[in-house]
C-alpha atoms as a PDB file:
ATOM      1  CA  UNK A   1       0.000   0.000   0.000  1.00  0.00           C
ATOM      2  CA  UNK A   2       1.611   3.673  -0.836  1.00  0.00           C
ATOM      3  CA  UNK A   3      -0.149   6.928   0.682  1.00  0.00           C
ATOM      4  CA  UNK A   4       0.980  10.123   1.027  1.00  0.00           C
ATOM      5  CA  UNK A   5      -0.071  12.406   4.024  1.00  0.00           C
ATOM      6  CA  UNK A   6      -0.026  16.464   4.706  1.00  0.00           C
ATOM      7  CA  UNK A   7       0.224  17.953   7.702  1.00  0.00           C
ATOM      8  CA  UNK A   8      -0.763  21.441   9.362  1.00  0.00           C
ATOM      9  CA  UNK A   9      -1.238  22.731  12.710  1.00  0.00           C
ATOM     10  CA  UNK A  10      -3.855  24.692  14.319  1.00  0.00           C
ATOM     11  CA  UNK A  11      -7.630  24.520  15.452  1.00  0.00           C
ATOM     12  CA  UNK A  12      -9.881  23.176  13.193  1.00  0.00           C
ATOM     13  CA  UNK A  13     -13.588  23.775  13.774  1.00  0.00           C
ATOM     14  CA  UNK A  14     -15.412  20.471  14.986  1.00  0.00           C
ATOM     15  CA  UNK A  15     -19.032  20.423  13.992  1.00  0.00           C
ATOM     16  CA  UNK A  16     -21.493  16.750  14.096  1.00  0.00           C
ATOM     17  CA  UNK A  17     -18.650  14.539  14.469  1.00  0.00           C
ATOM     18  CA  UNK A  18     -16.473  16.447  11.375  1.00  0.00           C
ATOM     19  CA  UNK A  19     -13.485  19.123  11.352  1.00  0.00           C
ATOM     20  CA  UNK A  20     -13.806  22.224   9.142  1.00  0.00           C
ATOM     21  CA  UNK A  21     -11.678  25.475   8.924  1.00  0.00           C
ATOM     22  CA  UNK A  22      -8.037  26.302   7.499  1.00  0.00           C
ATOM     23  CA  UNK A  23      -6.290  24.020   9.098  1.00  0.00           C
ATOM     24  CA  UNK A  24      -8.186  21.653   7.523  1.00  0.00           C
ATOM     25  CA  UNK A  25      -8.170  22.635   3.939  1.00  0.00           C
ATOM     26  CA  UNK A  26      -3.956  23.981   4.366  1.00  0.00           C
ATOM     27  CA  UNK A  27      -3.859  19.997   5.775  1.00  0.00           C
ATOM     28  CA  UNK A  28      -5.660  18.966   2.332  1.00  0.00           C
ATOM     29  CA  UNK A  29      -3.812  21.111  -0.209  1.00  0.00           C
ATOM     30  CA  UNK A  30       0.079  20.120   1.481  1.00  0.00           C
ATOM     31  CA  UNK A  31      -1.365  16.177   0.672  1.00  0.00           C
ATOM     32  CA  UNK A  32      -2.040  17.218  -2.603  1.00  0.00           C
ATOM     33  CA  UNK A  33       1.233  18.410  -3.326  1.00  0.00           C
ATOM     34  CA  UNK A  34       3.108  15.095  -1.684  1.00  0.00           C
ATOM     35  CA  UNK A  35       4.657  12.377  -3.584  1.00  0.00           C
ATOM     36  CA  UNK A  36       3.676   8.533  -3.151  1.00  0.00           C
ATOM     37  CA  UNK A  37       5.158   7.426  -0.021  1.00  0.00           C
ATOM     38  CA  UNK A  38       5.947  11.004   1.144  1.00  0.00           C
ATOM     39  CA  UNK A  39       5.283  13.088   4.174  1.00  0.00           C
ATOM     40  CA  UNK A  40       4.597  16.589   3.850  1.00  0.00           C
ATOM     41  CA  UNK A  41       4.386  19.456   6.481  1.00  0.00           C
ATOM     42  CA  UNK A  42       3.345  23.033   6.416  1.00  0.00           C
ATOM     43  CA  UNK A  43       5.946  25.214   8.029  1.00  0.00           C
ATOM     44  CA  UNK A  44       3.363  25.177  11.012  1.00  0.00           C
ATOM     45  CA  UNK A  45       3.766  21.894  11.867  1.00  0.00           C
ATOM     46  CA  UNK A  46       7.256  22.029  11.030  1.00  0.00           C
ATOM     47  CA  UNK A  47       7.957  24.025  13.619  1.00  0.00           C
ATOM     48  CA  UNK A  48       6.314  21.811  16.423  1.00  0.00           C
ATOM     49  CA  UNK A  49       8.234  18.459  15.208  1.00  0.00           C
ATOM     50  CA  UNK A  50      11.802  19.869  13.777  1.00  0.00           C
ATOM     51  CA  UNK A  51      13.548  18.964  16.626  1.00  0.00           C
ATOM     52  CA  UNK A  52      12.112  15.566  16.658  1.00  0.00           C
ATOM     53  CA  UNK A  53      11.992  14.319  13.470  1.00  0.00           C
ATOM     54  CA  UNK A  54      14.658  14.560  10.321  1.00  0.00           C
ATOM     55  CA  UNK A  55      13.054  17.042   8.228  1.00  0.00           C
ATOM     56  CA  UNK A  56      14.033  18.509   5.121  1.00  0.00           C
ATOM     57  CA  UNK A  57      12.624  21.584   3.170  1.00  0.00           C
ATOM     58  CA  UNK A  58      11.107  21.048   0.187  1.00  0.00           C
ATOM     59  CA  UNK A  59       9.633  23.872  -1.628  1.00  0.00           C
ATOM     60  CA  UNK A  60       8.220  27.096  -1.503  1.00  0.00           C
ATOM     61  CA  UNK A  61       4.516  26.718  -3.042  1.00  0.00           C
ATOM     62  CA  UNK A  62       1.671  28.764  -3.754  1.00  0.00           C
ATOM     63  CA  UNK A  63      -1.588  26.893  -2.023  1.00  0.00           C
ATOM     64  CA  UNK A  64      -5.040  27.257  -3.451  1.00  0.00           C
ATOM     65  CA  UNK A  65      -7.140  29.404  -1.235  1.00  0.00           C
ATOM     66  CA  UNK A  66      -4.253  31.032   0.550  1.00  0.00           C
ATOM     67  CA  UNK A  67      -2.694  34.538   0.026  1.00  0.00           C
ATOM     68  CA  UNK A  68       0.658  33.573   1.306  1.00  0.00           C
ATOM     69  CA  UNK A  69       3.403  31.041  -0.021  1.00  0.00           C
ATOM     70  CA  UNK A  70       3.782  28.028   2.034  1.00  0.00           C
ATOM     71  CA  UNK A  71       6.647  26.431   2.730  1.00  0.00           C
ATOM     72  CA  UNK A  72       6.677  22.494   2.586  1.00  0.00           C
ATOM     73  CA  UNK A  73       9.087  20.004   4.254  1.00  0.00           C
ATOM     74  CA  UNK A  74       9.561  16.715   3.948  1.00  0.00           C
ATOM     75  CA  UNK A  75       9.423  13.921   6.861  1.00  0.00           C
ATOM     76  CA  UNK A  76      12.425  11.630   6.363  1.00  0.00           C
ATOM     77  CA  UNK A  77      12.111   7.834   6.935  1.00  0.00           C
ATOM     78  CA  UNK A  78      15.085   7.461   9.762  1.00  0.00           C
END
């Protein structure tokens, strides 16, 4: 099985059992731009894990319903 996953930090909004709100979507559109097998993070949740994790940056990228660049880092497998 291959996945990729995205990952953002902040408060979502929880409404009947679901989560809504920017964290939610910025979550959705660093997945989007993740390889097979890959592990993307927003700078966000960079910033909570960096010290814990090997992380790598990626790219600088322009996300779909935000103003702002993001920048994207990659999880390594270690």
């Amino acid at each position: 099985m291959h996945v990729r996953l995205g990952m953002d930090a902040g408060e979502p909004v929880a409404d009947s059992n679901d989560l809504f709100g920017a964290t939610v979507q910025k979550a959705a559109r660093v997945c989007n731009e993740a390889s097979t097998d890959q592990i993307l993070l927003s700078e966000a949740f960079h910033d909570l894990v960096k010290d814990n994790f090997s992380v790598e940056f990626v790219c600088e990228k322009k996300l779909k319903g935000f103003a702002a660049p993001e920048r994207l880092f990659s999880v390594g497998a270690d």
